[in-house]
N, C-alpha and C. Protein backbone atom coordinates (compact mmCIF):
# COMPACT_ATOMS: atom_id res chain seq x y z
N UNK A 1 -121.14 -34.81 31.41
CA UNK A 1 -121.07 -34.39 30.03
C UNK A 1 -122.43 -34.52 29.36
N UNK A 2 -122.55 -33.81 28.32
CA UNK A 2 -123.62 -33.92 27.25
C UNK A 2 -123.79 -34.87 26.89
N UNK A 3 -125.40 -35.83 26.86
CA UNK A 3 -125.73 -36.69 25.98
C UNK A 3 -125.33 -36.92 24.60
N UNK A 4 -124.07 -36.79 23.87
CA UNK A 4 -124.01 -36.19 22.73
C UNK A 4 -124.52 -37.72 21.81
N UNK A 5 -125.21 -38.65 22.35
CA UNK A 5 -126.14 -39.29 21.55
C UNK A 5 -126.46 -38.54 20.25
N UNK A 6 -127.39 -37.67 20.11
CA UNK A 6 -127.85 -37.05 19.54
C UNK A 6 -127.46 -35.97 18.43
N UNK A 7 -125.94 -35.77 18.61
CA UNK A 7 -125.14 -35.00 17.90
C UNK A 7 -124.32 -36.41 16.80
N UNK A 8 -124.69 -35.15 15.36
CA UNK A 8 -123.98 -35.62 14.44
C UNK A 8 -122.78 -35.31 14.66
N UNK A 9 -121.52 -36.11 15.00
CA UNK A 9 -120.28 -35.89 14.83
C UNK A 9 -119.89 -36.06 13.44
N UNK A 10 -118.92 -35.15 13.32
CA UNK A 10 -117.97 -35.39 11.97
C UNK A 10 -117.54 -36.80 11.78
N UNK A 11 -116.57 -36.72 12.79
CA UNK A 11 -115.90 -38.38 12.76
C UNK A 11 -116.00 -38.46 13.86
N UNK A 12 -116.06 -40.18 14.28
CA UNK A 12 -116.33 -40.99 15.32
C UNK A 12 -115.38 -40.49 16.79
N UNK A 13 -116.29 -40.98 17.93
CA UNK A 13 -115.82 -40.84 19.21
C UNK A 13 -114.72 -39.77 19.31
N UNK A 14 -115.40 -38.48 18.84
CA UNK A 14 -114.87 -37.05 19.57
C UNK A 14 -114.02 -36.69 20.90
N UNK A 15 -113.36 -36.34 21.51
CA UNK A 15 -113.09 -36.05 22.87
C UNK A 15 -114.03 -34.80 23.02
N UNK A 16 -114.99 -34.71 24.14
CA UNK A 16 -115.69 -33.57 24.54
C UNK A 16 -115.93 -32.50 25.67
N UNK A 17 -116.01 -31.51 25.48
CA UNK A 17 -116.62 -30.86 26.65
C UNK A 17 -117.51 -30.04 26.53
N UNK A 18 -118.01 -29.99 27.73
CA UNK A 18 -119.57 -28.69 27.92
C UNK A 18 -118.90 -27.63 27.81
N UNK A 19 -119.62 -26.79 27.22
CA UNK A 19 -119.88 -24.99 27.60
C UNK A 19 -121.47 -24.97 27.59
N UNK A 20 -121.43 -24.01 28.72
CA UNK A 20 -122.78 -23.22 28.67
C UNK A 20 -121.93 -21.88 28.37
N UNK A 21 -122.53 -20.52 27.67
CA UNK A 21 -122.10 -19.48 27.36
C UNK A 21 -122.68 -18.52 28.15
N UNK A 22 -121.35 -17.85 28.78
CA UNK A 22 -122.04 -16.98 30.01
C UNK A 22 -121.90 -15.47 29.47
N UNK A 23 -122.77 -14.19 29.93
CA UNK A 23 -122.68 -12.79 29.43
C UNK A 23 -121.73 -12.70 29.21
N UNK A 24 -120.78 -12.82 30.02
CA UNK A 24 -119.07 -12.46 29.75
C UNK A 24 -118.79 -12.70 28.10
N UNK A 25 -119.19 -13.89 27.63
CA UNK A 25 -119.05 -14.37 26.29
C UNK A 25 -119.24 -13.91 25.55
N UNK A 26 -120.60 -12.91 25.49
CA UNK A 26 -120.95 -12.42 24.02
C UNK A 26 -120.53 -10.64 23.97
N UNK A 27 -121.01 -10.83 22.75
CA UNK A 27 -120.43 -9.56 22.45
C UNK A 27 -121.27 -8.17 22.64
N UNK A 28 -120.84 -7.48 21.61
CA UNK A 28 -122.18 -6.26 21.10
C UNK A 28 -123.45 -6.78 20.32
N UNK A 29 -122.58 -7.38 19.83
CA UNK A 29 -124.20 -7.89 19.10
C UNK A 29 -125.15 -9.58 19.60
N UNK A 30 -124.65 -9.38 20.47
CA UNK A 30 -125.25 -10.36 21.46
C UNK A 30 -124.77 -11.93 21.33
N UNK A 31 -123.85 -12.02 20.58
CA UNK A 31 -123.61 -13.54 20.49
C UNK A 31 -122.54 -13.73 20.96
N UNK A 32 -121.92 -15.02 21.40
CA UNK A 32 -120.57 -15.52 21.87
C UNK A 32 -119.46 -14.64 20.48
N UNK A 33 -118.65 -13.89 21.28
CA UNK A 33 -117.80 -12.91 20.43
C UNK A 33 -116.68 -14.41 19.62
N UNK A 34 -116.23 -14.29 18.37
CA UNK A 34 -114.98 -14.52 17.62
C UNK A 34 -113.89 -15.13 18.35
N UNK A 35 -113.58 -13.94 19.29
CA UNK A 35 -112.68 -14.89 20.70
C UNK A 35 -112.63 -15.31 21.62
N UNK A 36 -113.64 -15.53 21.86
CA UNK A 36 -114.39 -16.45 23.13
C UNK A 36 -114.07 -17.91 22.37
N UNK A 37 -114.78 -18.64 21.63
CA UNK A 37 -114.49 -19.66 20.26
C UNK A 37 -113.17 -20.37 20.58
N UNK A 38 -111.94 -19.08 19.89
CA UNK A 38 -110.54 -19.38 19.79
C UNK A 38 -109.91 -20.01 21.33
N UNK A 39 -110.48 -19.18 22.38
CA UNK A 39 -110.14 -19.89 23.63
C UNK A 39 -111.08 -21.44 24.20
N UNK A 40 -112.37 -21.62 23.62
CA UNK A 40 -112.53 -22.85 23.84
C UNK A 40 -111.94 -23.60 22.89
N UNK A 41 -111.72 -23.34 21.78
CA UNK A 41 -110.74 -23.95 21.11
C UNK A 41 -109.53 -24.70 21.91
N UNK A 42 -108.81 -23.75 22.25
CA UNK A 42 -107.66 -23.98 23.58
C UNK A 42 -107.77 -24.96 24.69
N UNK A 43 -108.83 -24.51 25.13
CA UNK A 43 -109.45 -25.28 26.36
C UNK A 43 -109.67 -26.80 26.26
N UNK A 44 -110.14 -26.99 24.47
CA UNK A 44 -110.78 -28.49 24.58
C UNK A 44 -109.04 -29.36 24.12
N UNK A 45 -108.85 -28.70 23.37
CA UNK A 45 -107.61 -29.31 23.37
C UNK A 45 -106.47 -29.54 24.25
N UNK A 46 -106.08 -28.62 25.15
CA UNK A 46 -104.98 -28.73 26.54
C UNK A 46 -105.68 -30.01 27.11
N UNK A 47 -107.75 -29.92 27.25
CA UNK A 47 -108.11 -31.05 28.54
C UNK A 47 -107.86 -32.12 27.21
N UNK A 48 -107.73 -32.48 25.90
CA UNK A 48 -107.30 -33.88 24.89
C UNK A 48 -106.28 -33.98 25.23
N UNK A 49 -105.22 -33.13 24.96
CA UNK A 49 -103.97 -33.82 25.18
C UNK A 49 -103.27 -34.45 26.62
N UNK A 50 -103.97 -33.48 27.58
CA UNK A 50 -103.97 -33.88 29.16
C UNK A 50 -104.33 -35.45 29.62
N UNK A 51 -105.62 -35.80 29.04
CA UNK A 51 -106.58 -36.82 29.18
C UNK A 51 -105.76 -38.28 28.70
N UNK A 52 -104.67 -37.51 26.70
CA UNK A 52 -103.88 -38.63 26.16
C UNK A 52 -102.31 -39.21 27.23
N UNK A 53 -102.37 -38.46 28.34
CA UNK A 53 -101.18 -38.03 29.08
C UNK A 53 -99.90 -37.42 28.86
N UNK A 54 -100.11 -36.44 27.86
CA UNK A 54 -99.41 -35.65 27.60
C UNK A 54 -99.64 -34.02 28.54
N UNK A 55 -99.42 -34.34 29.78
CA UNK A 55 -99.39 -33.13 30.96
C UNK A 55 -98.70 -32.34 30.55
N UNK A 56 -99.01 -31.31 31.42
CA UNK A 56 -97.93 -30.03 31.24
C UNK A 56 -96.56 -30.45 32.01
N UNK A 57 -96.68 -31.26 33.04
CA UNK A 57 -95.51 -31.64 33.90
C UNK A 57 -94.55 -32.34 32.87
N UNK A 58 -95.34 -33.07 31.99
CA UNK A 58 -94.47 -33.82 30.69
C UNK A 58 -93.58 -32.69 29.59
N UNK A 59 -94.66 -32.21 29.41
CA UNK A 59 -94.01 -30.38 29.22
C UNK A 59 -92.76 -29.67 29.41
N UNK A 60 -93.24 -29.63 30.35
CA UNK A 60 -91.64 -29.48 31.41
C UNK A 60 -90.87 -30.09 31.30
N UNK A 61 -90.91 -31.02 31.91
CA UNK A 61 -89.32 -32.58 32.04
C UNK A 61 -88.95 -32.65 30.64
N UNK A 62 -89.86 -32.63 29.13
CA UNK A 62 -89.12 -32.54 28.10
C UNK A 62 -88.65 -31.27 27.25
N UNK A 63 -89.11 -29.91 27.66
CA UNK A 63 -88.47 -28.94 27.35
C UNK A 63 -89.11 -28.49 26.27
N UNK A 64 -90.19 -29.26 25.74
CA UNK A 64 -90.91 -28.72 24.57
C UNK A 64 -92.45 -28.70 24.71
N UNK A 65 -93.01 -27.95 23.51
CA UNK A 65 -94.33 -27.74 23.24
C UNK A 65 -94.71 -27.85 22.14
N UNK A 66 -96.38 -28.06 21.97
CA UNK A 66 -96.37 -28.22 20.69
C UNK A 66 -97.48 -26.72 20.76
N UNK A 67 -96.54 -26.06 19.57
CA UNK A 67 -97.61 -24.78 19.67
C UNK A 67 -97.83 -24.26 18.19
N UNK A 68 -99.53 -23.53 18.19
CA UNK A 68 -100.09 -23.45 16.90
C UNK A 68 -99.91 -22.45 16.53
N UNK A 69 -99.69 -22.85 15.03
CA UNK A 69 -98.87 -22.28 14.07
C UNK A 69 -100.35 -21.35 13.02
N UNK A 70 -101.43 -22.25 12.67
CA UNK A 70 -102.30 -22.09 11.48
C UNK A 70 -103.49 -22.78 12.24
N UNK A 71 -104.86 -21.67 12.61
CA UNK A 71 -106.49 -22.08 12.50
C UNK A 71 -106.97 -21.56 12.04
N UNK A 72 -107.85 -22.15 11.09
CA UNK A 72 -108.82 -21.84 9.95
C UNK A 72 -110.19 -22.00 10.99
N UNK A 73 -111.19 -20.97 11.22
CA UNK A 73 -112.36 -21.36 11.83
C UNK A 73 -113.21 -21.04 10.57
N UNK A 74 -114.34 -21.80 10.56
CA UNK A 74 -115.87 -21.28 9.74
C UNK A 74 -116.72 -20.84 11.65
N UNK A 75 -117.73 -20.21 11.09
CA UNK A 75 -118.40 -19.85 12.10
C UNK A 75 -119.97 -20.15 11.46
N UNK A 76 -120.40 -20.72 11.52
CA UNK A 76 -121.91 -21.16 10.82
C UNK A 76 -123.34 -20.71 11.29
N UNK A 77 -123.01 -20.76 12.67
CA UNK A 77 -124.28 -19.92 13.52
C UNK A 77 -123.59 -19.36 14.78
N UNK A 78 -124.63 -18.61 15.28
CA UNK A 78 -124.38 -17.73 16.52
C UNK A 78 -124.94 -18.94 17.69
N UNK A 79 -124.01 -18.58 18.32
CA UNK A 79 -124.72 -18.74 20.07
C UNK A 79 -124.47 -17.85 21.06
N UNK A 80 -125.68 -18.01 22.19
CA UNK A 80 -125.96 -16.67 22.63
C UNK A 80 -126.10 -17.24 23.97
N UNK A 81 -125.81 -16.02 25.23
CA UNK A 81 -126.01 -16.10 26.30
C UNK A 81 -126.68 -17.12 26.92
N UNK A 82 -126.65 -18.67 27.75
CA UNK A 82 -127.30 -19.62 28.33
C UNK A 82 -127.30 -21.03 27.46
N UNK A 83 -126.68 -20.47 26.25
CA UNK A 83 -126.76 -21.81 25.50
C UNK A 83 -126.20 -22.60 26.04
N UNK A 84 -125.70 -24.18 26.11
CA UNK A 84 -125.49 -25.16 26.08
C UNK A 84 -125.08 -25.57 25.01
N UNK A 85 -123.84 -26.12 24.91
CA UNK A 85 -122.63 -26.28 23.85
C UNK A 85 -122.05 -27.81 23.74
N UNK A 86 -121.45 -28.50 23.33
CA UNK A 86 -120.45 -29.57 23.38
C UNK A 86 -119.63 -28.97 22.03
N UNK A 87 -118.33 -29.14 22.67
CA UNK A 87 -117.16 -29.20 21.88
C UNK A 87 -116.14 -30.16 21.90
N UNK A 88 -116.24 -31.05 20.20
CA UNK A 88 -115.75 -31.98 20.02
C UNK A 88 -114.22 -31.92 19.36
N UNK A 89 -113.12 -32.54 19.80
CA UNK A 89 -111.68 -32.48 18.56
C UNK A 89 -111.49 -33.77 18.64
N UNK A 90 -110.73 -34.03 17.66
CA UNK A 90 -109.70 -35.15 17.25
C UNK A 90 -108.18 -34.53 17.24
N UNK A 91 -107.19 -35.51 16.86
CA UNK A 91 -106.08 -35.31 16.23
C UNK A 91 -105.65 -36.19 15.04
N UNK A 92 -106.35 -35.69 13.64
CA UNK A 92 -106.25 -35.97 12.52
C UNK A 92 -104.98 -35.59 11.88
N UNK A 93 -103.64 -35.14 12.68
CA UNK A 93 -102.50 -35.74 11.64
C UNK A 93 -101.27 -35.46 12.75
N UNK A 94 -100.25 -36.22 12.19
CA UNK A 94 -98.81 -36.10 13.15
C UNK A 94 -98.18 -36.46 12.09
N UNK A 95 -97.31 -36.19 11.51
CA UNK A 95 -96.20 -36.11 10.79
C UNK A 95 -94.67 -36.90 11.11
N UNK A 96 -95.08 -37.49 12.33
CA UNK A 96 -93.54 -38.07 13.25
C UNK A 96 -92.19 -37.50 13.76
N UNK A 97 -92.74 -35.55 13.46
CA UNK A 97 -91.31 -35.48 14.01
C UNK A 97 -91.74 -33.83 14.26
N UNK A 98 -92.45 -33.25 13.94
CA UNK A 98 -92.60 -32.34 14.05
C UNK A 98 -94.14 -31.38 14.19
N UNK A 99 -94.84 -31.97 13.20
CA UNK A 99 -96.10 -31.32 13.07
C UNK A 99 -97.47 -32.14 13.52
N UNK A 100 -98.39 -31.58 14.09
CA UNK A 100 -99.55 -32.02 14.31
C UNK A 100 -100.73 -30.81 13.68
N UNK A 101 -101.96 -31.87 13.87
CA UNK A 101 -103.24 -31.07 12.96
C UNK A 101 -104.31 -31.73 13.79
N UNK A 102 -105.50 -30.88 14.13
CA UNK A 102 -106.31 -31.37 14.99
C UNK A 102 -107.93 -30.57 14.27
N UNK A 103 -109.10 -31.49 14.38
CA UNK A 103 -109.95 -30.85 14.23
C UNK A 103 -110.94 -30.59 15.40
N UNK A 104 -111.89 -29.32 14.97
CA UNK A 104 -113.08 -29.70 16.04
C UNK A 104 -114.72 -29.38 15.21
N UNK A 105 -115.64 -29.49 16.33
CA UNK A 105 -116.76 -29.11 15.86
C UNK A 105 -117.49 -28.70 17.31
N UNK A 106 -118.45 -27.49 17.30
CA UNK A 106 -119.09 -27.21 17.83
C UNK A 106 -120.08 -27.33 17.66
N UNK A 107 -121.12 -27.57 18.49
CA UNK A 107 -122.63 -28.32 18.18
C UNK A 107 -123.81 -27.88 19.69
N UNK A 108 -124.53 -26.98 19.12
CA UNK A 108 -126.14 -26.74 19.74
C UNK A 108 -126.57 -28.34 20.27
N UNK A 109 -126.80 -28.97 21.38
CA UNK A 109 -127.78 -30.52 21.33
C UNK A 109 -128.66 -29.73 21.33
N UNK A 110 -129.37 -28.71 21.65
CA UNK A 110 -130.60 -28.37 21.78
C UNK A 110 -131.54 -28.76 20.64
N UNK A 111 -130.59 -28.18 19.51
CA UNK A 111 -131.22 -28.25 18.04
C UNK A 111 -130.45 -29.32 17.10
N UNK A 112 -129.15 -29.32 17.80
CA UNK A 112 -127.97 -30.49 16.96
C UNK A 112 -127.39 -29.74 15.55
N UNK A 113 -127.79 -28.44 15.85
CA UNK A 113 -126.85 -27.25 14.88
C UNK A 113 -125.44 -27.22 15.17
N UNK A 114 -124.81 -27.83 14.16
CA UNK A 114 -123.20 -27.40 14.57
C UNK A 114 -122.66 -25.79 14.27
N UNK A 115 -122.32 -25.22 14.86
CA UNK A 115 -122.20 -23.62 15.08
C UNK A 115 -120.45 -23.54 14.69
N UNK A 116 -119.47 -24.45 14.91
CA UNK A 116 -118.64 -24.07 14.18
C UNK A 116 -118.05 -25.43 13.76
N UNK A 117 -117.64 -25.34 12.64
CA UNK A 117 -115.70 -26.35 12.51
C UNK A 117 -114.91 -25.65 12.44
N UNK A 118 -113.57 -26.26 12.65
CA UNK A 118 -112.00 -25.38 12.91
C UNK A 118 -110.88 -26.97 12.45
N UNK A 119 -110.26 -26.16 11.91
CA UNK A 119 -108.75 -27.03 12.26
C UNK A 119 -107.84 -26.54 12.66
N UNK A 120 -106.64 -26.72 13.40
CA UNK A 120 -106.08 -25.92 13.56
C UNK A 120 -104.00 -26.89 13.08
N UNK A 121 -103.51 -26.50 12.97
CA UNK A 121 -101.77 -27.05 12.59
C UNK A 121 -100.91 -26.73 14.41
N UNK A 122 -100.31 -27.40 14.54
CA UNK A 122 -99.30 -27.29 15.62
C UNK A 122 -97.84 -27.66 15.49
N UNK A 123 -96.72 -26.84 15.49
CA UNK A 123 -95.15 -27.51 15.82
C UNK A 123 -94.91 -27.40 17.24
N UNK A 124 -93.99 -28.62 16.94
CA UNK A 124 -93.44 -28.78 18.08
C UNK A 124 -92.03 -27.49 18.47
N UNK A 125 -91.98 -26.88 19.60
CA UNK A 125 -90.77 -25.97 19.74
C UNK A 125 -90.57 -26.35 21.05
N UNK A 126 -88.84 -26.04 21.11
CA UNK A 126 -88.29 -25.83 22.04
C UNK A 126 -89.19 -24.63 23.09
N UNK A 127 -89.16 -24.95 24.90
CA UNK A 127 -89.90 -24.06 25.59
C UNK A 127 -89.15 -23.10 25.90
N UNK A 128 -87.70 -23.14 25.92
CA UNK A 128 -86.67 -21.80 26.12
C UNK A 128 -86.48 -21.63 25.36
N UNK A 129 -86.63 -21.59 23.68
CA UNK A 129 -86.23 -20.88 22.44
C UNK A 129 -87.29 -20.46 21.29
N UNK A 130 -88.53 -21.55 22.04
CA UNK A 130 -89.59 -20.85 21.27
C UNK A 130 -89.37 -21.11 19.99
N UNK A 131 -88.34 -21.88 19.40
CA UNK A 131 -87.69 -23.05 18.06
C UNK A 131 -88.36 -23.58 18.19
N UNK A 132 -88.70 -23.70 16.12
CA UNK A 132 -89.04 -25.39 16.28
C UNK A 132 -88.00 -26.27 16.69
N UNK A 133 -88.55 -27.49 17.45
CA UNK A 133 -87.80 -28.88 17.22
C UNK A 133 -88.27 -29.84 17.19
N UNK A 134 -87.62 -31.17 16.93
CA UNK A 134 -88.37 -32.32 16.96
C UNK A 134 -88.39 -32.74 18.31
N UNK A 135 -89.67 -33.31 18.02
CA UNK A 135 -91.07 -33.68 19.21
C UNK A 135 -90.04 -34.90 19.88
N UNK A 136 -90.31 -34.98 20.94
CA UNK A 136 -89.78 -36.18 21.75
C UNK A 136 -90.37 -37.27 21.81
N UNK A 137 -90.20 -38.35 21.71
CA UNK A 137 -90.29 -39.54 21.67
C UNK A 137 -91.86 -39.80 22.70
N UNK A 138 -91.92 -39.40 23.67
CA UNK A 138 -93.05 -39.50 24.57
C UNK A 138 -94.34 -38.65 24.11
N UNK A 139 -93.96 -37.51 23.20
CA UNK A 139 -95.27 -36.77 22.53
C UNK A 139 -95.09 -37.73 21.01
N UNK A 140 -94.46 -38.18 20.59
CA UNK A 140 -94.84 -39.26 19.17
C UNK A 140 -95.30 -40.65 19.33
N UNK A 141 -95.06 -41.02 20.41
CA UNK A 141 -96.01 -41.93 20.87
C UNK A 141 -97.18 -41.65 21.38
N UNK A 142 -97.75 -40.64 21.92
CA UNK A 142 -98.98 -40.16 22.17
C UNK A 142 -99.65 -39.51 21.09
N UNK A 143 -99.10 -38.83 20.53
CA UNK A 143 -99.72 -38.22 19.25
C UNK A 143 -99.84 -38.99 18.09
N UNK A 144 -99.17 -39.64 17.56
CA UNK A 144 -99.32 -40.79 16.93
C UNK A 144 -100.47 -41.74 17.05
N UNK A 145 -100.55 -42.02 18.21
CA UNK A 145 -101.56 -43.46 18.93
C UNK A 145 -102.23 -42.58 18.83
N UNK A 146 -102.84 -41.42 18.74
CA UNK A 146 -104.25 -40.67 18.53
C UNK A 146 -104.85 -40.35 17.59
N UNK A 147 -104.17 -40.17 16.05
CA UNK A 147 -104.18 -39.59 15.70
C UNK A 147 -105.94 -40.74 14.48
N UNK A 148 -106.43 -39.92 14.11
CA UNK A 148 -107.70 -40.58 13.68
C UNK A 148 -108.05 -40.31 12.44
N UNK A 149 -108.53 -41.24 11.68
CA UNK A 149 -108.32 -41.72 10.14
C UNK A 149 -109.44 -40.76 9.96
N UNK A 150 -109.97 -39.80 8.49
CA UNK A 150 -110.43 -39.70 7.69
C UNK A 150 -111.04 -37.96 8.20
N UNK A 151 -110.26 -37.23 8.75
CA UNK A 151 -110.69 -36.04 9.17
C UNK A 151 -109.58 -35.37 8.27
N UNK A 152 -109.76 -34.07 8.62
CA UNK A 152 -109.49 -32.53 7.49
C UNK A 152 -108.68 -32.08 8.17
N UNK A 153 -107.05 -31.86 7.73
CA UNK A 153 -105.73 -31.10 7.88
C UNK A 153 -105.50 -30.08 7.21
N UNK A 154 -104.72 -29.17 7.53
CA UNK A 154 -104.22 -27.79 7.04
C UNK A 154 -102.78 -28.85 6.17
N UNK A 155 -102.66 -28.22 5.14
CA UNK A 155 -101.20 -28.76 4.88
C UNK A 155 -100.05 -28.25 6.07
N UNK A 156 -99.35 -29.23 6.11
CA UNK A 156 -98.00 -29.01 6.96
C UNK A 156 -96.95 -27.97 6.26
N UNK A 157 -96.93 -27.73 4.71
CA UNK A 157 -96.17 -26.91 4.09
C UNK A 157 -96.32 -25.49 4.53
């Protein structure tokens, strides 16, 4: 992983990962396209919640997911073909029965330009009804025990 020494985080001890940004990534106008972003978005969060042991196999055996509902991205600068990336989230809210809220930040070390923030909202649903329902006991104990004081939520309303 990235030295992220050097990176201003939002709030403390981030979960992280590298991107370097490959051609595939950018767009017409030469920068990592809009939805390239939304899928590392994805990416850093499946490897957080994986890491909290909330697997997909856990997934399964309990019949639910927690899937997003509301992301707000800013986009602040471009990055372009070869860059070198770290992408940081938290999970700044759980509600105890239903809703979660997670933030991130994207950050240049080159220059220590953060290039984006995002938050994004998540419910919990049933995986054969694609319903909401309430979260199981094994994702409120994990989501809960994660969840980190003084970061930025979407309202749950």
């Amino acid at each position: 992983m990235t030295d992220d020494k050097a990176v201003q985080w939002d709030l403390q001890d981030p979960f992280v990962i590298d991107i370097t940004v490959g051609d595939e990534d950018t767009d017409r106008l030469g920068h990592a396209n809009n939805v390239v972003y939304v899928r590392w978005l994805e990416d850093v969060s499946w490897a957080h919640i994986e890491s909290l042991g909330m697997t997909w196999q856990l997934h399964e055996t309990t019949g639910k997911a927690m899937a997003i509902t509301r992301t707000e991205i800013d986009y602040l600068a471009s990055a372009n073909a070869g860059d070198r990336l770290v992408l940081g989230t938290w999970l700044t809210g759980y509600d105890g029965r239903l809703r979660s809220s997670r933030q991130f930040q994207l950050v240049r070390p080159a220059d220590g330009k953060t290039l984006v923030r995002a938050i994004s909202t998540h419910a919990c649903v049933n995986m054969k009804t694609q319903r909401p329902s309430r979260a199981p006991k094994e994702f409120s104990e994990i989501l809960g025990g994660a969840v980190v004081a003084g970061g930025k939520s979407l309202n749950f309303d």
